[in-house]
N, C-alpha and C. Protein backbone atom coordinates (compact mmCIF):
# COMPACT_ATOMS: atom_id res chain seq x y z
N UNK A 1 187.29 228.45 47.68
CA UNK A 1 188.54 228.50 46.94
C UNK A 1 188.23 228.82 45.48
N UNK A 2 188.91 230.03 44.97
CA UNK A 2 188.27 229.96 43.64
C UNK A 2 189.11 229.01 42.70
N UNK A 3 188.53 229.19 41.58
CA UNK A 3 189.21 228.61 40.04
C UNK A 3 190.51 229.10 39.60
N UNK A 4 191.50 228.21 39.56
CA UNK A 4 192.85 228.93 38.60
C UNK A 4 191.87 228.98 37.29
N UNK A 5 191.72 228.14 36.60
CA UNK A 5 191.51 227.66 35.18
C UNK A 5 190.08 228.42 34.92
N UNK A 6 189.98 228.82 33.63
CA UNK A 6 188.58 229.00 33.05
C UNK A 6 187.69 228.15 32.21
N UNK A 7 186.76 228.01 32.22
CA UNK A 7 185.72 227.34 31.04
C UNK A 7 186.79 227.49 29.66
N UNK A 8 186.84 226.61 29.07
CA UNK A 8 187.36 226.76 27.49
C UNK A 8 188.74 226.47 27.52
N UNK A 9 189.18 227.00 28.57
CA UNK A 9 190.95 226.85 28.64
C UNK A 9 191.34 225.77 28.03
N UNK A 10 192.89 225.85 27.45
CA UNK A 10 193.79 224.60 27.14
C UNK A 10 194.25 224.29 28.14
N UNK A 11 194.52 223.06 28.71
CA UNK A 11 195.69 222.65 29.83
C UNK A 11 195.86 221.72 29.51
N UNK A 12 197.10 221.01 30.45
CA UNK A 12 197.79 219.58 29.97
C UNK A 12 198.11 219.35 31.10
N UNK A 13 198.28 217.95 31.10
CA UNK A 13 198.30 216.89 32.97
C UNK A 13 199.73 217.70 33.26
N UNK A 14 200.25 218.13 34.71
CA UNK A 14 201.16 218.32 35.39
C UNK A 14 202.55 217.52 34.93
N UNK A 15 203.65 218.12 34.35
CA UNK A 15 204.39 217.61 34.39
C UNK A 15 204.96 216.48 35.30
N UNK A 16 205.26 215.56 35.56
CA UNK A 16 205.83 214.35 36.48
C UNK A 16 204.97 213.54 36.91
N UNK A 17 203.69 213.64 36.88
CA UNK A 17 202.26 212.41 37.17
C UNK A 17 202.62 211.40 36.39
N UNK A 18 202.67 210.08 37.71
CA UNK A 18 202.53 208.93 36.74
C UNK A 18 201.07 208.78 36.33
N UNK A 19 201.52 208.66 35.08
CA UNK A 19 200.13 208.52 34.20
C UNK A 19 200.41 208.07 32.85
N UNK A 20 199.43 207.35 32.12
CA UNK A 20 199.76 206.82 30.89
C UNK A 20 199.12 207.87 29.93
N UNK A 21 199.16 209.18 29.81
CA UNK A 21 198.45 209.45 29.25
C UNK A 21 200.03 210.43 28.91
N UNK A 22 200.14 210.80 27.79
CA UNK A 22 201.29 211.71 27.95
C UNK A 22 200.97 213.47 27.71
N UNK A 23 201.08 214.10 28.71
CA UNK A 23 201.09 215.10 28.88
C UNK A 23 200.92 216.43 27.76
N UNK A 24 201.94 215.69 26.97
CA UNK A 24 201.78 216.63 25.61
C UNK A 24 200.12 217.30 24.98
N UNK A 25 199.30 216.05 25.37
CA UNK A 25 197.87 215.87 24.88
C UNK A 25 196.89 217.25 25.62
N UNK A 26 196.81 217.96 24.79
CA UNK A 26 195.92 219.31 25.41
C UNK A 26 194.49 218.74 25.45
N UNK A 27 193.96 219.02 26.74
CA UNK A 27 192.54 219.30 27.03
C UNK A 27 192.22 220.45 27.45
N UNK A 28 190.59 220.54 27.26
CA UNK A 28 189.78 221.59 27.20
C UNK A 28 189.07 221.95 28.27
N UNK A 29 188.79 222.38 29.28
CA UNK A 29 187.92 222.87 30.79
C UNK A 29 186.56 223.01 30.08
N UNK A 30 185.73 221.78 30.74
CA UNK A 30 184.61 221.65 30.36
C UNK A 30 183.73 221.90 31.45
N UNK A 31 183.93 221.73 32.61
CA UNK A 31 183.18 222.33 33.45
C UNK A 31 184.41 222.75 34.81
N UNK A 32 184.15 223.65 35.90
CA UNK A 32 184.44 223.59 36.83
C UNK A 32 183.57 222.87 38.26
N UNK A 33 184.40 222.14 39.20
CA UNK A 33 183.68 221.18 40.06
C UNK A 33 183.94 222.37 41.23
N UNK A 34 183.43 222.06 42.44
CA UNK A 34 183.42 222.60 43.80
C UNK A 34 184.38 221.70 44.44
N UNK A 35 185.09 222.50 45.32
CA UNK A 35 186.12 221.83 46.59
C UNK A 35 185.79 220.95 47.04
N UNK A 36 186.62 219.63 46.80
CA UNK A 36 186.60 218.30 47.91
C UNK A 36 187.74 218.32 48.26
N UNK A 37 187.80 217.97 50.03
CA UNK A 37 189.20 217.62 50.50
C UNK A 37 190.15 219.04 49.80
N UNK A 38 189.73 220.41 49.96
CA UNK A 38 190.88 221.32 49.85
C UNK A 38 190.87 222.13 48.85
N UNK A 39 190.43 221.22 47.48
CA UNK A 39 191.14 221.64 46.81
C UNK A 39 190.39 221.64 45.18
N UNK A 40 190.11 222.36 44.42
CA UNK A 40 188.92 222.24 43.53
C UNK A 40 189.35 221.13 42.93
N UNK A 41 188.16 220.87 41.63
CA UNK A 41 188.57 219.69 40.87
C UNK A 41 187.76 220.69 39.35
N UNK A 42 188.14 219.49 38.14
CA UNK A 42 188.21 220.16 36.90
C UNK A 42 187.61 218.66 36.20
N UNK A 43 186.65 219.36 35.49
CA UNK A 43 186.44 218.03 33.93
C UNK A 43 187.13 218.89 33.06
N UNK A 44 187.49 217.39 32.08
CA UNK A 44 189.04 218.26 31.03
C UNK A 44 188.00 217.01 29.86
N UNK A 45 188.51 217.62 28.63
CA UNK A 45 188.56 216.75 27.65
C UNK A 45 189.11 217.01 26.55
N UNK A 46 189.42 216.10 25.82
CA UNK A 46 190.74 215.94 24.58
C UNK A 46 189.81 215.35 23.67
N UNK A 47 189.87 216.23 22.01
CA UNK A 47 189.51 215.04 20.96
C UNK A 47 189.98 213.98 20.57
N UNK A 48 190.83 213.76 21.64
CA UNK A 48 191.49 212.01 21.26
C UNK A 48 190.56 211.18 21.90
N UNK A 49 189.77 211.69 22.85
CA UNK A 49 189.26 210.47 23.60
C UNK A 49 187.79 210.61 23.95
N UNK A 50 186.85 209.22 23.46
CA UNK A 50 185.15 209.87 23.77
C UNK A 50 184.76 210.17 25.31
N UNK A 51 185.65 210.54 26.06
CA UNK A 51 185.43 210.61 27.67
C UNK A 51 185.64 211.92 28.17
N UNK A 52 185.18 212.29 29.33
CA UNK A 52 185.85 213.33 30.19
C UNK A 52 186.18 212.82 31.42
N UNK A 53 187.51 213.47 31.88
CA UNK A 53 188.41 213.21 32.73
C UNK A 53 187.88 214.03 33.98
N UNK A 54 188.06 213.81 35.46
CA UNK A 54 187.75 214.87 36.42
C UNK A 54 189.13 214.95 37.22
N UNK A 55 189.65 215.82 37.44
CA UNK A 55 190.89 216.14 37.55
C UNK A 55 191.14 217.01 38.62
N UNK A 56 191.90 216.90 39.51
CA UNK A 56 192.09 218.20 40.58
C UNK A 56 192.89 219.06 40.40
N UNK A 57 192.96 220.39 40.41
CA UNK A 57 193.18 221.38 39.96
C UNK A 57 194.70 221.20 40.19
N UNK A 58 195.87 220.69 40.98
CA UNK A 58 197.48 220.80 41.25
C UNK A 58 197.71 219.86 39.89
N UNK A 59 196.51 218.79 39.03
CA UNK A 59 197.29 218.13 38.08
C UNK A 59 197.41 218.20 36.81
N UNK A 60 197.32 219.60 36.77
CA UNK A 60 196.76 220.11 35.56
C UNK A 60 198.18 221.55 35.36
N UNK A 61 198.24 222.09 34.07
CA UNK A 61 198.68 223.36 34.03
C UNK A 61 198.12 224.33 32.48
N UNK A 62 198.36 225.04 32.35
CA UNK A 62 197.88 225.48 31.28
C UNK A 62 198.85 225.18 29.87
N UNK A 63 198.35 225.09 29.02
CA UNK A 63 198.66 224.59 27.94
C UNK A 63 199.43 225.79 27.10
């Protein structure tokens, strides 16, 4: 399955995810992961936060 998203991209969590994080907050595609269960996955990260997130590719959109 390939990649929607590229290395570098802006994206922001999927509109309607419960999540405490609010959406508005752009992250950055820091790496791309390989297919589990279907469907790729994504590390994202934001200069708000010292972490990276791993994310599956439906919860994400571009920024």
């Amino acid at each position: 399955m390939p990649h929607k998203f590229k290395l570098g991209q802006n994206v922001r969590l999927a509109q309607g995810l419960s999540t405490r994080v609010p959406s508005m907050v752009e992250y950055k595609i820091i790496r791309q992961l390989p297919e589990r269960g279907g469907e790729v996955q994504y590390r994202i990260k934001t200069a708000r936060e010292p972490f990276e997130r791993v994310v599956w590719e439906s919860a994400i959109e571009k920024a």
